[in-house]
N, C-alpha and C. Protein backbone atom coordinates (compact mmCIF):
# COMPACT_ATOMS: atom_id res chain seq x y z
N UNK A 1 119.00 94.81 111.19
CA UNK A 1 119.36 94.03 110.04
C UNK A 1 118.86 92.60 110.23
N UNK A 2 118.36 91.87 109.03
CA UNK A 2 118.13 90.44 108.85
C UNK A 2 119.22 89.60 109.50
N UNK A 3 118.51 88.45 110.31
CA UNK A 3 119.71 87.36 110.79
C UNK A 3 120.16 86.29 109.44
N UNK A 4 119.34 87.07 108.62
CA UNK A 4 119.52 86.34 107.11
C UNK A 4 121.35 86.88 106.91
N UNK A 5 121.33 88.21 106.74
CA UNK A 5 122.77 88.66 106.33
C UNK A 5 123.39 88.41 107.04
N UNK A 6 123.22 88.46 108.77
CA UNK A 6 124.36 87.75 109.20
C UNK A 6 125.09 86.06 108.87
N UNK A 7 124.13 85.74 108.71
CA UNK A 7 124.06 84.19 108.29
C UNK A 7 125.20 83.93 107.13
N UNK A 8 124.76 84.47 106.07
CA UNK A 8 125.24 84.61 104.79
C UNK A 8 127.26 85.15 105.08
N UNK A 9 127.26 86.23 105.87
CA UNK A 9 128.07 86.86 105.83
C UNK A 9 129.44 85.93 107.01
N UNK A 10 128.54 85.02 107.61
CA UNK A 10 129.37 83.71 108.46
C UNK A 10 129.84 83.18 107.47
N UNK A 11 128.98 82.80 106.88
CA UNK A 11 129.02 81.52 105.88
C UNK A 11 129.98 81.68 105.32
N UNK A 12 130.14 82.98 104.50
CA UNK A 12 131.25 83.67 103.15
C UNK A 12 132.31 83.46 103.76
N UNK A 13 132.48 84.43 105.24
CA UNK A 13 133.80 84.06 106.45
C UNK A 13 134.65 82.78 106.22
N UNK A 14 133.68 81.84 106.69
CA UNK A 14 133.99 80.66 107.05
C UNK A 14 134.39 80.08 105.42
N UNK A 15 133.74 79.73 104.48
CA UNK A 15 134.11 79.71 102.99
C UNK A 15 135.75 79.70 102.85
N UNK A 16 135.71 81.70 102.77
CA UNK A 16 136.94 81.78 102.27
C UNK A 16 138.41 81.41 103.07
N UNK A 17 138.34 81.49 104.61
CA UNK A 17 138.82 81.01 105.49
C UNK A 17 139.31 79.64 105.02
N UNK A 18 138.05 78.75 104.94
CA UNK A 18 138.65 77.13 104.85
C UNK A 18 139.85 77.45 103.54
N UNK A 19 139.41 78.15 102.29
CA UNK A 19 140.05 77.74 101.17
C UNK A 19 141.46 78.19 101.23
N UNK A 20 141.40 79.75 102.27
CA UNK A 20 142.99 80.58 101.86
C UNK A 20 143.85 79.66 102.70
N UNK A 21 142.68 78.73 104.17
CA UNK A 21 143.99 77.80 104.75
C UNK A 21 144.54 76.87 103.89
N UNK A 22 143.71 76.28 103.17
CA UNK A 22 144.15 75.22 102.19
C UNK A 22 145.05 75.70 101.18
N UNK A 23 144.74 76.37 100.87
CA UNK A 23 146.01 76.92 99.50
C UNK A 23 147.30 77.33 100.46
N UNK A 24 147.07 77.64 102.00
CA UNK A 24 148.68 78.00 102.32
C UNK A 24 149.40 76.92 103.19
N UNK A 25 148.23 75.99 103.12
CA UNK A 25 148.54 74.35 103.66
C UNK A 25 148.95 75.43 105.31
N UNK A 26 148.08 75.54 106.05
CA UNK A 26 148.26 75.90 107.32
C UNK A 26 147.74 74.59 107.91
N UNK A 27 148.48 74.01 108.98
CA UNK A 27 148.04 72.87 109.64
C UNK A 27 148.26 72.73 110.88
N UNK A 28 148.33 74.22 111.77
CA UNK A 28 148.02 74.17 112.87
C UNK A 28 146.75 75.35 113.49
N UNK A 29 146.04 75.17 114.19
CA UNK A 29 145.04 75.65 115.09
C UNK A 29 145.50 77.30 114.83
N UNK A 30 146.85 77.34 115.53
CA UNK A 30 147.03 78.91 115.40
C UNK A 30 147.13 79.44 113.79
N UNK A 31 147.75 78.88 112.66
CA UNK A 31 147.86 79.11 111.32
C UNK A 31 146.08 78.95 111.01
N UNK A 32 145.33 78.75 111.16
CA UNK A 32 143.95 78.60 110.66
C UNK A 32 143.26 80.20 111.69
N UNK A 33 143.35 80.25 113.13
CA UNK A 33 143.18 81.31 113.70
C UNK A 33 143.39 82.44 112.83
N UNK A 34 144.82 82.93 112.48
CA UNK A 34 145.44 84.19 111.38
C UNK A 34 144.80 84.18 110.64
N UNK A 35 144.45 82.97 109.85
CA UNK A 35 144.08 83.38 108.12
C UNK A 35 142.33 83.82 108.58
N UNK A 36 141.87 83.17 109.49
CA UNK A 36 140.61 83.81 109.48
C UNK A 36 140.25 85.38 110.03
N UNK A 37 141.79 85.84 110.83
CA UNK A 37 141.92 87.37 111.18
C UNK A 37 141.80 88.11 110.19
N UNK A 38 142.65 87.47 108.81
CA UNK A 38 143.34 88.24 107.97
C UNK A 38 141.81 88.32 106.98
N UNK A 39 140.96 87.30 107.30
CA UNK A 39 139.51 87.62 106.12
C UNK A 39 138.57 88.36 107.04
N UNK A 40 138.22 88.16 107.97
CA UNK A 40 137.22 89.30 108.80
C UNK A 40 138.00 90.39 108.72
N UNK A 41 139.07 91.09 108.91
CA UNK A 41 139.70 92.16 108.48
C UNK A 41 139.60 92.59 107.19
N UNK A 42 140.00 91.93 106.21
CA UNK A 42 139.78 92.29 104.79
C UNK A 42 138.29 92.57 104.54
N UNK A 43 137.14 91.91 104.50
CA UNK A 43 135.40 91.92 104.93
C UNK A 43 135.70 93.30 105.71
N UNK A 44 135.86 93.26 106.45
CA UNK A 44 135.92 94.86 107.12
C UNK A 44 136.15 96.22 106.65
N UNK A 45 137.77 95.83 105.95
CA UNK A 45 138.10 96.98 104.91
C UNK A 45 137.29 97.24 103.86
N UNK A 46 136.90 96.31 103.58
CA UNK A 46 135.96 96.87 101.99
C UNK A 46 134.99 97.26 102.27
N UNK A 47 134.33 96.66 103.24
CA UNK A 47 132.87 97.34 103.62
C UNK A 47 133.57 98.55 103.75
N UNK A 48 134.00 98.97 104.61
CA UNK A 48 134.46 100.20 104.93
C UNK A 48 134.85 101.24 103.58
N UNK A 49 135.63 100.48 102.93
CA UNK A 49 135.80 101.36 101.95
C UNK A 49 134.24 101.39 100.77
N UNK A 50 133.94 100.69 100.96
CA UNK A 50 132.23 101.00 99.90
C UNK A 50 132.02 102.25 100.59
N UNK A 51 131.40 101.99 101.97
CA UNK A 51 130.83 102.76 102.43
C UNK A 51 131.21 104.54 102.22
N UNK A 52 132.53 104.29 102.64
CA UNK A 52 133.68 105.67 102.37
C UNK A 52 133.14 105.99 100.70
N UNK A 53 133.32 105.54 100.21
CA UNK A 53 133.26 105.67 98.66
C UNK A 53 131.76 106.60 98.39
N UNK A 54 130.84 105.29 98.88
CA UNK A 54 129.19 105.95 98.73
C UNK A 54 129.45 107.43 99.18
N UNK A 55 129.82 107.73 100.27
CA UNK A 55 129.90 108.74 100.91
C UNK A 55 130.62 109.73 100.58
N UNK A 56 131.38 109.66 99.81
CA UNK A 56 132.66 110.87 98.98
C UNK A 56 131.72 111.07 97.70
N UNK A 57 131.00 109.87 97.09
CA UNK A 57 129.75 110.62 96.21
C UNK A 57 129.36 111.03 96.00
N UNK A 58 128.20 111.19 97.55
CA UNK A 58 127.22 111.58 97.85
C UNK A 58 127.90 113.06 98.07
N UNK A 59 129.47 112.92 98.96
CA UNK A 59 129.47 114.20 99.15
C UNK A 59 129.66 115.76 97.90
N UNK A 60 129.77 114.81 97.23
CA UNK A 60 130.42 115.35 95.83
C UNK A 60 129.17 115.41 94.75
N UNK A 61 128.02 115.02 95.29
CA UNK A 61 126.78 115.50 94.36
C UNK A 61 126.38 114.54 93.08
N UNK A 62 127.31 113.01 93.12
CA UNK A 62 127.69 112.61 91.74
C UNK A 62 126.23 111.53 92.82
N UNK A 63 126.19 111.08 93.68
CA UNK A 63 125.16 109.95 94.09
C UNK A 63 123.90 110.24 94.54
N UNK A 64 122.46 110.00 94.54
CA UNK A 64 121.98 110.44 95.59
C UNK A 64 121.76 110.19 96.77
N UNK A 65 120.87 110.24 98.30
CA UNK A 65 121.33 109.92 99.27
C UNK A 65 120.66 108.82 99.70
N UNK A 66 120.15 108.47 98.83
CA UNK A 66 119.52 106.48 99.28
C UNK A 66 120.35 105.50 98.35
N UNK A 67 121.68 106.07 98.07
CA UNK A 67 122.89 105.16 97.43
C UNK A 67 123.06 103.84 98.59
N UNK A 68 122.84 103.92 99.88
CA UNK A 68 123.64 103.10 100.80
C UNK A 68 122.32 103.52 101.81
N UNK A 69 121.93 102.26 102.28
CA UNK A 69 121.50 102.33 103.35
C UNK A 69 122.00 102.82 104.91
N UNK A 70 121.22 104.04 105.63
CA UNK A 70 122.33 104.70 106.30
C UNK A 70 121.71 103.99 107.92
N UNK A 71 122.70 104.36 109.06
CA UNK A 71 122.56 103.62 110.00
C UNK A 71 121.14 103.79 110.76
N UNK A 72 120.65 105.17 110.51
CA UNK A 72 118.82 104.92 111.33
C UNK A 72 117.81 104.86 110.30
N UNK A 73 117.98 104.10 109.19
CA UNK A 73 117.23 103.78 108.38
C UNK A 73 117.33 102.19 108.86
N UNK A 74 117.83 101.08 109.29
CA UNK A 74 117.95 99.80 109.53
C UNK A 74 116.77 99.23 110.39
N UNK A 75 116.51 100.44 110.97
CA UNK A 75 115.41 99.73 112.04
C UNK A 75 113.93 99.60 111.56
């Protein structure tokens, strides 16, 4: 994968991180730590669930199979 998407995908991290601390007025080190657990986790789940999704599609005949780029196609 591009160090482009990783880039991008810091960036978004870091983004939503600053804002959910600000809206919950977290103002210590460890309260800023959590909220950024709680968005790389969430980023996690959804990827995850796209992916799941593409894949219950595909398995189901409704997608075809270049819906989602699959893991030995990256290189």
């Amino acid at each position: 994968m591009s160090p482009r998407y990783y880039l991008v995908s810091g960036i978004i991290v870091f983004i939503l991180t600053i804002i959910i601390s600000w809206w919950k007025e977290a103002k210590s080190a460890k309260e800023f730590l959590v909220v950024f657990c709680q968005v790389v986790l969430l980023l996690i789940f959804l990827i995850g669930f796209v992916i799941g999704f593409s894949e219950l599609l595909l398995y189901l005949g409704i997608a075809q199979s270049g819906f989602i780029v699959k893991q030995g196609e990256l290189k």
